[in-house]
Protein backbone atom coordinates (compact mmCIF):
# COMPACT_ATOMS: atom_id res chain seq x y z
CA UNK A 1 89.19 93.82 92.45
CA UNK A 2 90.30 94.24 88.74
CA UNK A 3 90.14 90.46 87.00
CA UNK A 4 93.64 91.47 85.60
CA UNK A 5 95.37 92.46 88.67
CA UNK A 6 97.07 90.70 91.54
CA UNK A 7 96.63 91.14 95.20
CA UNK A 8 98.79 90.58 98.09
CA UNK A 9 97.21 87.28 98.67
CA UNK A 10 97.19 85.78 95.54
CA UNK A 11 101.07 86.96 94.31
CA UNK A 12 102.54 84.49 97.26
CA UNK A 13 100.17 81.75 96.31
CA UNK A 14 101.69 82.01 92.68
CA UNK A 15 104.89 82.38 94.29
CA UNK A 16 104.58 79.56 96.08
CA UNK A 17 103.48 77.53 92.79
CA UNK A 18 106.79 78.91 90.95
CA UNK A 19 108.63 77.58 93.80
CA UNK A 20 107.29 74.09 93.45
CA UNK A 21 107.69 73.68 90.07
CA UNK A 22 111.60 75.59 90.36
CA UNK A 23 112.36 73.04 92.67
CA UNK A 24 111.56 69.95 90.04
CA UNK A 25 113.21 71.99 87.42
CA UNK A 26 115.91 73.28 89.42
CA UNK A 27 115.92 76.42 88.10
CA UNK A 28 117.39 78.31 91.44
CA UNK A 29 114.19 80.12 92.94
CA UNK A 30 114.21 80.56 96.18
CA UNK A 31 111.68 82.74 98.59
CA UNK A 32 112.91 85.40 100.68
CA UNK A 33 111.38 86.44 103.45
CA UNK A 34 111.84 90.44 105.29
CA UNK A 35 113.25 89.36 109.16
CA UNK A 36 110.31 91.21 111.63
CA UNK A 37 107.96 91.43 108.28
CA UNK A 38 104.97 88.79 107.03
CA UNK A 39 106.63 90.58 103.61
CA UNK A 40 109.54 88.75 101.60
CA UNK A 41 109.82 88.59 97.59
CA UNK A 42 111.30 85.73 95.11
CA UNK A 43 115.12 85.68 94.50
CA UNK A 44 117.61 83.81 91.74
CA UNK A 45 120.99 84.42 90.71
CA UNK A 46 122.60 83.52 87.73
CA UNK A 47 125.99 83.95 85.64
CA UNK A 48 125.53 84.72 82.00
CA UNK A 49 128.19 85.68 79.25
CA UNK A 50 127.06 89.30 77.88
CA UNK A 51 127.94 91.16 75.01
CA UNK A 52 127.85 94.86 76.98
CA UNK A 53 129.16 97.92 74.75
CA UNK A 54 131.03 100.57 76.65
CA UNK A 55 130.03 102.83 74.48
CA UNK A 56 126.33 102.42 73.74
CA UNK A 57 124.71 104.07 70.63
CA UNK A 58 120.92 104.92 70.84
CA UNK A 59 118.74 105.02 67.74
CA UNK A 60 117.24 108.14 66.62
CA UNK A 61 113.95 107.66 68.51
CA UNK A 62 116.45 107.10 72.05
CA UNK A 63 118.01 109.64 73.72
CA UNK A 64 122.07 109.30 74.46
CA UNK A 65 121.31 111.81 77.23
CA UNK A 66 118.91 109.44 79.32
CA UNK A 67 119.62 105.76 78.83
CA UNK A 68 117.14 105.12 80.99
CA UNK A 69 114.38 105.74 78.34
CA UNK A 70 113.75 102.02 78.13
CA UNK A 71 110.17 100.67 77.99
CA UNK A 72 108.60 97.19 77.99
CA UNK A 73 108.31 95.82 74.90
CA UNK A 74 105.04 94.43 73.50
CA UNK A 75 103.61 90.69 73.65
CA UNK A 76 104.31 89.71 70.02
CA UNK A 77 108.15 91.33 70.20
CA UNK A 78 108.64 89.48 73.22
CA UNK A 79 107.37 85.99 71.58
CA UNK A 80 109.26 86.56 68.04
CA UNK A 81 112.46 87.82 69.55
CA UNK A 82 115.35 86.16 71.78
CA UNK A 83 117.42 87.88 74.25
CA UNK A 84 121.03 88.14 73.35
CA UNK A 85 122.77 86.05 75.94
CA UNK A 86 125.79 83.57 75.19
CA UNK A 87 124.99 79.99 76.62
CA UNK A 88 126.66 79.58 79.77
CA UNK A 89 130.48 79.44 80.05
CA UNK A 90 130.34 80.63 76.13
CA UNK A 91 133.21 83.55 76.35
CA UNK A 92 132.95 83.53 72.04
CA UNK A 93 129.90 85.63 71.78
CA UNK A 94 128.91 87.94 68.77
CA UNK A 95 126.67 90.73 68.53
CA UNK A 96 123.92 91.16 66.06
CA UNK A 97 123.54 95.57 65.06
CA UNK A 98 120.45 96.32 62.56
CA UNK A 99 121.50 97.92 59.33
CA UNK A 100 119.22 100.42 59.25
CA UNK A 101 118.80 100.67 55.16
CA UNK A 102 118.00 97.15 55.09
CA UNK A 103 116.35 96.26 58.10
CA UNK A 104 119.06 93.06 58.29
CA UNK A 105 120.69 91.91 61.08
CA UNK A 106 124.62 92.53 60.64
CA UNK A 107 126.19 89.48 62.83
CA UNK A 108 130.10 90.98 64.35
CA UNK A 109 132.02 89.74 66.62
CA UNK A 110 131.39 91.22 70.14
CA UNK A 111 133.69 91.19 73.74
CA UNK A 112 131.68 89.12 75.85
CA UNK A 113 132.05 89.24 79.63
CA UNK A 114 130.50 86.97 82.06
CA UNK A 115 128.30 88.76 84.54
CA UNK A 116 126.23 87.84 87.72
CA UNK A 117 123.14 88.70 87.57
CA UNK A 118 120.59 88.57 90.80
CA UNK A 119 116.58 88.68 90.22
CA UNK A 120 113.92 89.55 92.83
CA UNK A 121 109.98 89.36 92.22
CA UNK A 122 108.27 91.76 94.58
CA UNK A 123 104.86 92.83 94.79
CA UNK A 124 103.48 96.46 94.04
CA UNK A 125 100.85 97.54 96.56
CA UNK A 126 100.24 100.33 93.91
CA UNK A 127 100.03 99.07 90.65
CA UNK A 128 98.63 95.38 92.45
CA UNK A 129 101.27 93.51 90.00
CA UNK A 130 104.53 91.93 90.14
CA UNK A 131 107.48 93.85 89.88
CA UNK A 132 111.19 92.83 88.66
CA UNK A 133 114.01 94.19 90.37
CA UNK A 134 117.53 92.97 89.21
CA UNK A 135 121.25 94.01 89.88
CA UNK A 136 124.28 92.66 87.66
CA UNK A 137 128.31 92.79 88.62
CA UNK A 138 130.93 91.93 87.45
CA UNK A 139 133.05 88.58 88.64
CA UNK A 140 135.08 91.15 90.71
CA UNK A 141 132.13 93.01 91.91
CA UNK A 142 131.44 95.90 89.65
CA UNK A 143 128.11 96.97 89.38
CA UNK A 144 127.20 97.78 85.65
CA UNK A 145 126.28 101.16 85.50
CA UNK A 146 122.75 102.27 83.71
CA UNK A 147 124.50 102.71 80.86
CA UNK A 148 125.89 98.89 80.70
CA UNK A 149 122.77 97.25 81.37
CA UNK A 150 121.23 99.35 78.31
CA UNK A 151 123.91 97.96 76.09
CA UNK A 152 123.34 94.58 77.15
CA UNK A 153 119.89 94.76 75.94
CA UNK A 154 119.83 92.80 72.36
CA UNK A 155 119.09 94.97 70.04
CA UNK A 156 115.75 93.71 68.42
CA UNK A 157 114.44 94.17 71.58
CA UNK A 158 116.15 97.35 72.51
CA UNK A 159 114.40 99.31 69.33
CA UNK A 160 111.16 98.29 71.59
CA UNK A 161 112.21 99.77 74.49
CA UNK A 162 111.64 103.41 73.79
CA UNK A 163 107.71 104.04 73.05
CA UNK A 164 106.68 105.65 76.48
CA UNK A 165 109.15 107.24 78.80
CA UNK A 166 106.94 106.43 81.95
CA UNK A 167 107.84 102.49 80.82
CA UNK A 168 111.29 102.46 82.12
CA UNK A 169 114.39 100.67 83.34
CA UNK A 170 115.48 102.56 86.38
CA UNK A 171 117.84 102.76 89.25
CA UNK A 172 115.57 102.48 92.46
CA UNK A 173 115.56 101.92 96.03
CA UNK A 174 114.81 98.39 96.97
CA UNK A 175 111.63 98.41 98.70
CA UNK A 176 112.34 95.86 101.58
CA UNK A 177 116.11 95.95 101.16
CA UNK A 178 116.98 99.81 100.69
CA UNK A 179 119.50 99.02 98.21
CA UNK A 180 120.33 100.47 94.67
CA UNK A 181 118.43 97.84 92.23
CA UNK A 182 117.60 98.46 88.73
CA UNK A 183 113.83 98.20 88.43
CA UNK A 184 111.24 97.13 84.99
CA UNK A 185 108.54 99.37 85.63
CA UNK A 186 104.83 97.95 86.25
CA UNK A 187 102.64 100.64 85.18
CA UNK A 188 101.90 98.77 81.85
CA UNK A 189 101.73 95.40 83.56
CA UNK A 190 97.53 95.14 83.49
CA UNK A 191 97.94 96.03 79.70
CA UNK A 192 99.44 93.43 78.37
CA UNK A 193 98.43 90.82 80.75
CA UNK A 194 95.13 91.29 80.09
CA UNK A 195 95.18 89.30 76.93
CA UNK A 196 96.95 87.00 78.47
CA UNK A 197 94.36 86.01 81.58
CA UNK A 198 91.34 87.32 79.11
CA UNK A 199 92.57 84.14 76.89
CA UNK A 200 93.20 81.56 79.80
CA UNK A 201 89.66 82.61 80.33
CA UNK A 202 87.70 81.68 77.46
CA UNK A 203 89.64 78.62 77.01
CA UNK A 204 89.16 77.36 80.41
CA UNK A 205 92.73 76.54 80.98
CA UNK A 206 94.65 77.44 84.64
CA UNK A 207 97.22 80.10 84.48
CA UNK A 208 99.68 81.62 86.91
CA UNK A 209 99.96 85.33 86.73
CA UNK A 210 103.35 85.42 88.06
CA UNK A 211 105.16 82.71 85.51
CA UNK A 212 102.69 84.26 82.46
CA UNK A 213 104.42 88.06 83.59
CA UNK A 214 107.88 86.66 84.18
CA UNK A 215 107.61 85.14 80.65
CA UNK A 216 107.14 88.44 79.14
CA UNK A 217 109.24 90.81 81.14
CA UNK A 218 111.66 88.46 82.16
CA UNK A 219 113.81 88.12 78.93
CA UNK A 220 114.63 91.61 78.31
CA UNK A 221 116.85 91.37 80.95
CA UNK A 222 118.34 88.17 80.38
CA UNK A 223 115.59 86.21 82.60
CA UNK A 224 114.63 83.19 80.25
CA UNK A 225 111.38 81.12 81.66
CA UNK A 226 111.87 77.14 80.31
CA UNK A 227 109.00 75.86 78.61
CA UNK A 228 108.43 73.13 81.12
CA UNK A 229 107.30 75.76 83.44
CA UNK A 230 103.97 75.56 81.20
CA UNK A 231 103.87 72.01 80.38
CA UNK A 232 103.81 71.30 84.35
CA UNK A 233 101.45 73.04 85.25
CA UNK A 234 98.18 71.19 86.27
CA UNK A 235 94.77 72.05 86.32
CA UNK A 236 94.10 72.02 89.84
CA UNK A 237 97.27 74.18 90.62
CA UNK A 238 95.85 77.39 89.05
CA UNK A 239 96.28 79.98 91.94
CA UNK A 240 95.86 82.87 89.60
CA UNK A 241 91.92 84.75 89.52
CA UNK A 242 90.73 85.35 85.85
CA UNK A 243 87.28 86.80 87.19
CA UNK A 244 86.30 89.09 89.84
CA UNK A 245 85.08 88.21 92.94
């Protein structure tokens, strides 16, 4: 096995770490398991105020014809750059658009609506990584389309998202659930956790694969990770390989 993947195995033992530690934090994980299956995946739900356009504009490099031309953005993007989500119960958001002559951001107002969002962490037999799988509605139910959930994206981030077009943001079939989900795709996962383990490595320091990924991925759709995820976790808890067997 590949030091920088994640088997079966191991995923629910880091799941079972993030649990722990949600449960002191009370930050709302919960496990799921698949009735009749040993299968089952990690689930939250939150409400967030969102700035969502209904009438998105893609940069040059995007394509207005296929929203879903979103990739993951890279490690130093995600550390410099916040997602653009009001604090909860804020309904007086604003929007920050990048004047492209100037490279500054241009702060206007923005209609912000407040949106329920519902996270699952599943593993990928394929790629052997985590995979984030997400849905948002409105308070009265509405799904947000493709379209939506591109706008929402803030744009620092969203000028990431379009290097690779097999690094997407797609509409998918959930694995164990056979529902419509939207879905970050994993086939760049190993890449840019492999600095990430390679450095937990050297410095002899424990690491959880699943709470280092969710850190990364997680905000581009809203999904912050608190800090004291980090500061509680204790040597001995490391459930995360950074060698090969």
């Amino acid at each position: 096995m590949s030091s920088y993947v994640l088997d079966e195995q191991d995923f629910q033992r880091c799941c079972q770490l993030l649990l722990k530690q949600s449960e002191q934090l009370r930050d709302g994980w919960s496990w799921e398991p698949v009735q009749g299956s040993e299968e089952g995946y990690l689930r939250k739900t939150a409400l967030r105020s969102v700035v969502v356009d209904s009438n998105p504009v893609w940069d040059q490099e995007g394509s207005a014809s296929d929203p879903s031309c979103l990739s993951w953005p890279d490690q130093q993007g995600q550390e410099k750059e916040q997602p653009l989500l009001a604090a909860s119960g804020d309904t007086d958001s604003i929007r920050c658009d990048i004047d492209e002559d100037d490279g500054v951001c241009v702060v206007s107002p923005g209609s912000s609506q407040l949106l329920h969002y519902e996270y699952h962490i599943l593993h990928s037999c394929s790629y052997s990584t985590p995979v984030l799988y997400f849905r948002a509605s409105t308070l009265e139910g509405r799904s947000l389309s493709l379209e939506e959930v591109w706008s929402s994206v803030h744009p620092n981030f969203r000028q990431r998202l379009q290097n690779s077009p097999l690094n997407t943001i797609t509409l998918q079939e959930h694995p164990l659930l056979g529902q419509p989900f939207f879905m970050l795709h994993p086939c760049r996962t190993e890449e840019f956790m492999r600095p990430v383990l390679q450095a937990a490595q050297d410095q002899h320091r424990p690491v959880n694969y699943v709470l280092s990924w969710l850190s990364v991925v997680g905000p581009v759709v809203g999904l912050d990770v608190p800090l004291k995820y980090s500061t509680q976790l204790c040597p001995d808890s490391s459930l995360s390989r950074t060698k090969p067997d």
